[in-house]
PDB file of N, CA and C in Angstrom:
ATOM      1  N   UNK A   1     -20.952  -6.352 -22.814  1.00  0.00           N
ATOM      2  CA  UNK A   1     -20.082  -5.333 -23.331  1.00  0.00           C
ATOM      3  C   UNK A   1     -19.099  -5.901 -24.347  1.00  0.00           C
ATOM      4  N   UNK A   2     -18.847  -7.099 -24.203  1.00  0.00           N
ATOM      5  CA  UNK A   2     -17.811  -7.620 -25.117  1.00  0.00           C
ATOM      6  C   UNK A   2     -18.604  -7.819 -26.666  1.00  0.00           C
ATOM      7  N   UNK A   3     -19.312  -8.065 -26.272  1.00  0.00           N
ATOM      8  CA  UNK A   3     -20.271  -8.351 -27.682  1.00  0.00           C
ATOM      9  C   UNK A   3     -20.450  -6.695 -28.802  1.00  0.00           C
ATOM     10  N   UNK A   4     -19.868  -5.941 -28.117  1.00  0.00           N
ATOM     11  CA  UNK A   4     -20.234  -4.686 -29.016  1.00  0.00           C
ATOM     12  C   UNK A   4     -18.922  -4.153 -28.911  1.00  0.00           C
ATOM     13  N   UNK A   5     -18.787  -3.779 -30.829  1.00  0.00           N
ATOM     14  CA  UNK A   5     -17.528  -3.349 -31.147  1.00  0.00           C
ATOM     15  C   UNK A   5     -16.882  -1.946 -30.551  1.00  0.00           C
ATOM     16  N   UNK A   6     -15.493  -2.374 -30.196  1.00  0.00           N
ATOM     17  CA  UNK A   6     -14.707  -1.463 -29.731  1.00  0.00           C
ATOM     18  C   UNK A   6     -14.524   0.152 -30.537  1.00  0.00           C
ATOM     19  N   UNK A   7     -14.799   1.606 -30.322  1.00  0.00           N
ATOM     20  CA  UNK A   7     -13.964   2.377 -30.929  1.00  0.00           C
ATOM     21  C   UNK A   7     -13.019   2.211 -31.433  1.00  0.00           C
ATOM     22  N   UNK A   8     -12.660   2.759 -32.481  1.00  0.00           N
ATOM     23  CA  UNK A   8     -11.141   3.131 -32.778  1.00  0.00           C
ATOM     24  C   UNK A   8     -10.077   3.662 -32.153  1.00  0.00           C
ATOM     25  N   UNK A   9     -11.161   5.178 -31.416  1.00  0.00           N
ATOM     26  CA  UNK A   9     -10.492   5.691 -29.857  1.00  0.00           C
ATOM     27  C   UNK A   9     -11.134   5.680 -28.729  1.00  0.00           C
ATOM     28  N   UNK A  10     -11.099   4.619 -28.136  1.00  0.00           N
ATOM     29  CA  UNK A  10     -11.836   4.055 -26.340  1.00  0.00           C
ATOM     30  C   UNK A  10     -11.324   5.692 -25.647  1.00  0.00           C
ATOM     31  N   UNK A  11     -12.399   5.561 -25.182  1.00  0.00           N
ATOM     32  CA  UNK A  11     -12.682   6.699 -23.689  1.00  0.00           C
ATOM     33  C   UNK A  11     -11.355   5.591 -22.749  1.00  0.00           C
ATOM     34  N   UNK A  12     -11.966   4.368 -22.856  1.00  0.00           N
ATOM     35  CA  UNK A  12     -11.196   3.834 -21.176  1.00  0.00           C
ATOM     36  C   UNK A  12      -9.548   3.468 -22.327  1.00  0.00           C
ATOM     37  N   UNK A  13      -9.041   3.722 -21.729  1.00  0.00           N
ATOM     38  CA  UNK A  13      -7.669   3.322 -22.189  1.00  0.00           C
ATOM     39  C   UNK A  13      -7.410   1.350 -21.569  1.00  0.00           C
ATOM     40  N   UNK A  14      -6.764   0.550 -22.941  1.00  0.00           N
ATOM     41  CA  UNK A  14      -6.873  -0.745 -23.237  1.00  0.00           C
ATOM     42  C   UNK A  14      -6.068  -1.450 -21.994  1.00  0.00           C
ATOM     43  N   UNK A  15      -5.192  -0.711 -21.333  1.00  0.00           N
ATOM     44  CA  UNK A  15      -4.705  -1.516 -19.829  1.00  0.00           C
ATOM     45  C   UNK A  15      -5.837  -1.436 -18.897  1.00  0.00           C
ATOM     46  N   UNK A  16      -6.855  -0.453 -19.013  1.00  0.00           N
ATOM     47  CA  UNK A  16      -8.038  -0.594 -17.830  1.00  0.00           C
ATOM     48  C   UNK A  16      -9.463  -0.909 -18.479  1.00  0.00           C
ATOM     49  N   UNK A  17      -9.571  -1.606 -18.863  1.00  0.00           N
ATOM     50  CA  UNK A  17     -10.454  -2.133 -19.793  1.00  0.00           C
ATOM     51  C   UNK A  17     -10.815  -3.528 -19.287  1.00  0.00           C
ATOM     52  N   UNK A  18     -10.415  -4.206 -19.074  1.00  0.00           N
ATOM     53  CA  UNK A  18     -10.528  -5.467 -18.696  1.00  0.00           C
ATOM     54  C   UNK A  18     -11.349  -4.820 -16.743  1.00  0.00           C
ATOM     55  N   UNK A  19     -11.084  -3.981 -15.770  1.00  0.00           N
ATOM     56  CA  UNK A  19     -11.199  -3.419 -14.756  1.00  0.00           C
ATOM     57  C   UNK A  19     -12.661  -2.829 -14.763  1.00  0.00           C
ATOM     58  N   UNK A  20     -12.897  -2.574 -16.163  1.00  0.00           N
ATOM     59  CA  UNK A  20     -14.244  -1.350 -16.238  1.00  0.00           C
ATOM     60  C   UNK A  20     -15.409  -2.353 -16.771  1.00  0.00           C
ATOM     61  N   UNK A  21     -14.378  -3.462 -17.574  1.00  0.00           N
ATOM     62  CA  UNK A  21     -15.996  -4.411 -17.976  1.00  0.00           C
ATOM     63  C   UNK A  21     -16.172  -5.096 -16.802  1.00  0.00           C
ATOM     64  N   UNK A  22     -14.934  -5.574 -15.894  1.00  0.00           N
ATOM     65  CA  UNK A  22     -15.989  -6.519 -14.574  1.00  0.00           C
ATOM     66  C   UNK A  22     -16.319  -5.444 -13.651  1.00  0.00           C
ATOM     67  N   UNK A  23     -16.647  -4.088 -13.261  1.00  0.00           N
ATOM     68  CA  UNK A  23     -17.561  -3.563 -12.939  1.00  0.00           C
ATOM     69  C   UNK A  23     -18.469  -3.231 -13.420  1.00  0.00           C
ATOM     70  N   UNK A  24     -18.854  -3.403 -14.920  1.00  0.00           N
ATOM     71  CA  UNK A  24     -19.835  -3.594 -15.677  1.00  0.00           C
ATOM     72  C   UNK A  24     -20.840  -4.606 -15.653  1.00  0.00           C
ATOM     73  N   UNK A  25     -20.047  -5.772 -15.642  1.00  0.00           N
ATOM     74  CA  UNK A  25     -21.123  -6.955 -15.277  1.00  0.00           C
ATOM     75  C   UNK A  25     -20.911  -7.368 -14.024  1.00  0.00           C
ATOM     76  N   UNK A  26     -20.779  -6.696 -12.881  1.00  0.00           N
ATOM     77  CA  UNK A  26     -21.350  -6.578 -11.522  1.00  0.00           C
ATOM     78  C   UNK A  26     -22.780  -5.771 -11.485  1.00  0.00           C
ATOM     79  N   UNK A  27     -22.391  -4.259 -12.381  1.00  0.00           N
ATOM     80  CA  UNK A  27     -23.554  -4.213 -12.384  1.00  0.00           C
ATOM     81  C   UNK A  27     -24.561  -4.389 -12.955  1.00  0.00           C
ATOM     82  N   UNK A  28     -24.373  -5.014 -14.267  1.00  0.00           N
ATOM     83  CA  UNK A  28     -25.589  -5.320 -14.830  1.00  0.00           C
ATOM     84  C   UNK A  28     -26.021  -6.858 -14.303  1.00  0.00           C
ATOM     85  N   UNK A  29     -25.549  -7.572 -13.914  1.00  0.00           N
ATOM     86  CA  UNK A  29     -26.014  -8.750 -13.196  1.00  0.00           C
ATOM     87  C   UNK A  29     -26.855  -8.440 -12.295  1.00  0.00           C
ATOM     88  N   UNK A  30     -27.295  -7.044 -11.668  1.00  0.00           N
ATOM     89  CA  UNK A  30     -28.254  -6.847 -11.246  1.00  0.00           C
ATOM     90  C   UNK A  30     -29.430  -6.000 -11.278  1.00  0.00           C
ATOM     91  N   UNK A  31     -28.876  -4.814 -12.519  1.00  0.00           N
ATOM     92  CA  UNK A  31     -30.054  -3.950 -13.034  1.00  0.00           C
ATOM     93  C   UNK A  31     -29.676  -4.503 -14.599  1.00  0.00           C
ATOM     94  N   UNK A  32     -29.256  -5.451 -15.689  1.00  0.00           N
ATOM     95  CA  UNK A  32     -29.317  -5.484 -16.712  1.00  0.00           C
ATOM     96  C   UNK A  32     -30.760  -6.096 -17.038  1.00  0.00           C
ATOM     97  N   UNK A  33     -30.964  -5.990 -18.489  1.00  0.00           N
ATOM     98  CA  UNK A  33     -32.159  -6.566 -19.154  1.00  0.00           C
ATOM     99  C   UNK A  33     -31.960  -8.158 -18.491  1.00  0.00           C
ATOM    100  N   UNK A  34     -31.011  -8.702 -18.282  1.00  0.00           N
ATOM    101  CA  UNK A  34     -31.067  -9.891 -17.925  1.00  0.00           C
ATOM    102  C   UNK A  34     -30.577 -10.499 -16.742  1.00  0.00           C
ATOM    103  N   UNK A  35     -31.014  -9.001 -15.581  1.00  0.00           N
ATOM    104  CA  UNK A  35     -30.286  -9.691 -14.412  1.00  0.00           C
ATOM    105  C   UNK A  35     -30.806 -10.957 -13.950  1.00  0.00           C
ATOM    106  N   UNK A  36     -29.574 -11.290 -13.430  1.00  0.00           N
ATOM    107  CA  UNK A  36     -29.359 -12.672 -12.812  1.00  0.00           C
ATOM    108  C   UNK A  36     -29.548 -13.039 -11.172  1.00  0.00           C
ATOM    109  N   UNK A  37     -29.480 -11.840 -10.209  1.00  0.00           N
ATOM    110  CA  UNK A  37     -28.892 -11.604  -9.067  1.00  0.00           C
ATOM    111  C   UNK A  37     -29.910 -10.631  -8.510  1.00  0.00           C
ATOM    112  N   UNK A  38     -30.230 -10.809  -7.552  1.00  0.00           N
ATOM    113  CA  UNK A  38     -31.407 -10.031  -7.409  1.00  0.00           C
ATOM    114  C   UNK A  38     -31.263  -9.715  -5.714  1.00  0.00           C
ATOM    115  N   UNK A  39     -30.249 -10.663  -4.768  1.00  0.00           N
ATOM    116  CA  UNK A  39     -30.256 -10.263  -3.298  1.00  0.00           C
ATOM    117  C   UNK A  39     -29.279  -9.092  -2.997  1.00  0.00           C
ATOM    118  N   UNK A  40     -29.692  -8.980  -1.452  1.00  0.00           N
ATOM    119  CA  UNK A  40     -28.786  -7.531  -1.420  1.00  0.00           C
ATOM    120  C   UNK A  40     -27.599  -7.496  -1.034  1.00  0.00           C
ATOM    121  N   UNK A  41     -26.781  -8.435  -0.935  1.00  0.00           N
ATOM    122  CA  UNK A  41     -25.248  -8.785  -1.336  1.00  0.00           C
ATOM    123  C   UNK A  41     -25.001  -8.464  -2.913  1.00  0.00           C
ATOM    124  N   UNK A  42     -26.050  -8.830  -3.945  1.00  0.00           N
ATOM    125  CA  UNK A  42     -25.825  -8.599  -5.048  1.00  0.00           C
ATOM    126  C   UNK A  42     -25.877  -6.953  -5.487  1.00  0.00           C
ATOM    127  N   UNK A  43     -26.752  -6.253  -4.485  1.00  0.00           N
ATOM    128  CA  UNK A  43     -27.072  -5.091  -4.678  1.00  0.00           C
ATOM    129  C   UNK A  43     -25.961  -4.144  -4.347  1.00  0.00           C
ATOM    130  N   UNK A  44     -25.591  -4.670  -3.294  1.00  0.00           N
ATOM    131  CA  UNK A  44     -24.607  -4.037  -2.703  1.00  0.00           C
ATOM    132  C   UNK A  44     -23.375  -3.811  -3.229  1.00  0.00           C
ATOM    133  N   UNK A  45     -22.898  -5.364  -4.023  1.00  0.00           N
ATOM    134  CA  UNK A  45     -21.742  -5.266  -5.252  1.00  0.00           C
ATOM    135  C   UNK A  45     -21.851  -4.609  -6.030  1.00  0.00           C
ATOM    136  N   UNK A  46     -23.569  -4.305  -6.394  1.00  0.00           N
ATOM    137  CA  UNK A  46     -23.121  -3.158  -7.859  1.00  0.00           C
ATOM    138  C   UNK A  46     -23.338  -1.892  -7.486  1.00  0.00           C
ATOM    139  N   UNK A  47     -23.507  -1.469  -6.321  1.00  0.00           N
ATOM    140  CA  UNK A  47     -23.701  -0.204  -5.803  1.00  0.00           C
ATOM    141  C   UNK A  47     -22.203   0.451  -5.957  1.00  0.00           C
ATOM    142  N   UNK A  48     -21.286  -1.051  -5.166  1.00  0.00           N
ATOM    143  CA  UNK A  48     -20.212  -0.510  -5.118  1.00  0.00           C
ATOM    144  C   UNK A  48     -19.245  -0.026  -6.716  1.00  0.00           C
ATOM    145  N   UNK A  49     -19.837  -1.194  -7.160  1.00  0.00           N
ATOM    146  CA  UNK A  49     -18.952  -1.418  -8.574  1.00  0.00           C
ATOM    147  C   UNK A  49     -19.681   0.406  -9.744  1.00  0.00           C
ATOM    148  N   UNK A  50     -20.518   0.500  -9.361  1.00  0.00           N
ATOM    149  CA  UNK A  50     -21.068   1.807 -10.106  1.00  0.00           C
ATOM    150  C   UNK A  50     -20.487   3.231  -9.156  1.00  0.00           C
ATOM    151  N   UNK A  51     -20.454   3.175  -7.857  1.00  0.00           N
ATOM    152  CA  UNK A  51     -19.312   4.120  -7.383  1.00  0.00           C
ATOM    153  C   UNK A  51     -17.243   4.146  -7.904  1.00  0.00           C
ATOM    154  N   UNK A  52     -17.433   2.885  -7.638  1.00  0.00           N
ATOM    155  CA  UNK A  52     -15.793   3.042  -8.073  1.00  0.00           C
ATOM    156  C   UNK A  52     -15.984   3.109  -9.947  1.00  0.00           C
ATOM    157  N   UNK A  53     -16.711   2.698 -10.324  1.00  0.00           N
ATOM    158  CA  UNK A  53     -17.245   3.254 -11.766  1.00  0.00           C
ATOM    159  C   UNK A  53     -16.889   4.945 -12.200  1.00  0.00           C
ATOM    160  N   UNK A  54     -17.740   5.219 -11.326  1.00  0.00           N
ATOM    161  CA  UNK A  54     -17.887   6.823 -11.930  1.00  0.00           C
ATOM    162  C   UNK A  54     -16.783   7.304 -11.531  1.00  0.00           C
ATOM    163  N   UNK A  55     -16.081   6.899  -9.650  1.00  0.00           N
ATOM    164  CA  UNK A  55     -14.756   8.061  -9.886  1.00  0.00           C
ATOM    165  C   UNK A  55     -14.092   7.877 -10.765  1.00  0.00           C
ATOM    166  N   UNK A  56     -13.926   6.564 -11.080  1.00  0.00           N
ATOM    167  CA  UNK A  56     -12.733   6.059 -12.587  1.00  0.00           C
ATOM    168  C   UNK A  56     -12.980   7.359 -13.591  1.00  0.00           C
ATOM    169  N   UNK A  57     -14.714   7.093 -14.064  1.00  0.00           N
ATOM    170  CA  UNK A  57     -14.842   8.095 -15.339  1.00  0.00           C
ATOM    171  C   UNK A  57     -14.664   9.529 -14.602  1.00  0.00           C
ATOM    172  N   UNK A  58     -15.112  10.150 -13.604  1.00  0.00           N
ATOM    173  CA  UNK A  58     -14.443  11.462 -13.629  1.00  0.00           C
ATOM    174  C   UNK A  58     -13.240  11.720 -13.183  1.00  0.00           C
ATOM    175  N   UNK A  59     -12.195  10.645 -13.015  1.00  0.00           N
ATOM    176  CA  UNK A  59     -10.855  10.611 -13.187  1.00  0.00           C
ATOM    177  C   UNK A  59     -10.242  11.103 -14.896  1.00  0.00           C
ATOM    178  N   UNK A  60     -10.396  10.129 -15.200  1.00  0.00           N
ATOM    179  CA  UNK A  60     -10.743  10.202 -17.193  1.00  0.00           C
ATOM    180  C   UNK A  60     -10.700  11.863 -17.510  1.00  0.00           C
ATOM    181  N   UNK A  61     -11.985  11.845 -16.816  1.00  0.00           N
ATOM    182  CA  UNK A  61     -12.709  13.423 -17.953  1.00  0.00           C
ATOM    183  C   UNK A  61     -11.856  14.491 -17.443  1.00  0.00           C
ATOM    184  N   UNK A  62     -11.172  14.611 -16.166  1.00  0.00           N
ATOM    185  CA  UNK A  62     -10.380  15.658 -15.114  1.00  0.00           C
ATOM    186  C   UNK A  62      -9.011  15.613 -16.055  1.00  0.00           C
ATOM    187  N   UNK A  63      -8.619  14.142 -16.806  1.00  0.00           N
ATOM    188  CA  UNK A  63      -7.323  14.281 -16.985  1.00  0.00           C
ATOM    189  C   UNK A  63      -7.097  14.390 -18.760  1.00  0.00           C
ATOM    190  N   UNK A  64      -8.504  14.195 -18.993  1.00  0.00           N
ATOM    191  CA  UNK A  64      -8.391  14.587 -20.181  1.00  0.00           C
ATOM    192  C   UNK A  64      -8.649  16.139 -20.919  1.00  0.00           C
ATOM    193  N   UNK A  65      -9.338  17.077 -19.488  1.00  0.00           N
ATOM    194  CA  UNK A  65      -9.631  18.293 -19.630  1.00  0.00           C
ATOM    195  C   UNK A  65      -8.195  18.775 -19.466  1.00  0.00           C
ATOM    196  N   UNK A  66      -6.914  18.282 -19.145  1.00  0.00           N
ATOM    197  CA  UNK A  66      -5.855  18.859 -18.752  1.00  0.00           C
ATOM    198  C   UNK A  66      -5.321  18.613 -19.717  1.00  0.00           C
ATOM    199  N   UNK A  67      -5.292  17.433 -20.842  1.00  0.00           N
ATOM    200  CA  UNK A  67      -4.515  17.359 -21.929  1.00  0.00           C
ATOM    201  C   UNK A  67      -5.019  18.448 -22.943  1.00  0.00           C
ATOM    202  N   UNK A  68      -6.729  18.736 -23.052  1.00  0.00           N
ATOM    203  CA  UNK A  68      -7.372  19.047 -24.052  1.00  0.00           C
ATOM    204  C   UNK A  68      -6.405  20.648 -24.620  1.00  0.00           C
TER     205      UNK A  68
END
């Protein structure tokens, strides 16, 4: 994720950003093109890391439907 340029205007706001890429490469360390991690301790981390993932983003979208 770091390797690909930032928006101008990020969805994730720049204090939680650093929070959303290491649940990012939790989970792609185990479903990415290049996972690394393949046991089910590993599975289990990105199960978790893609749940607390999404409430984050439909946190986001709930509070941005209230600004809109």
């Amino acid at each position: 994720m770091t390797a690909q340029a930032r928006p101008s205007n990020p969805l994730v706001p720049p204090q939680d950003r650093l929070v959303v890429d290491e649940w990012l490469d939790r989970i792609t360390a185990v479903v990415g093109r290049d996972a690394k991690e393949t046991g089910p301790e590993a599975c289990r981390t990105a199960a978790e890391a893609a749940e607390e993932l999404s409430a984050y983003l439909w946190m986001l979208r709930a509070l941005r439907r209230r600004t809109a």
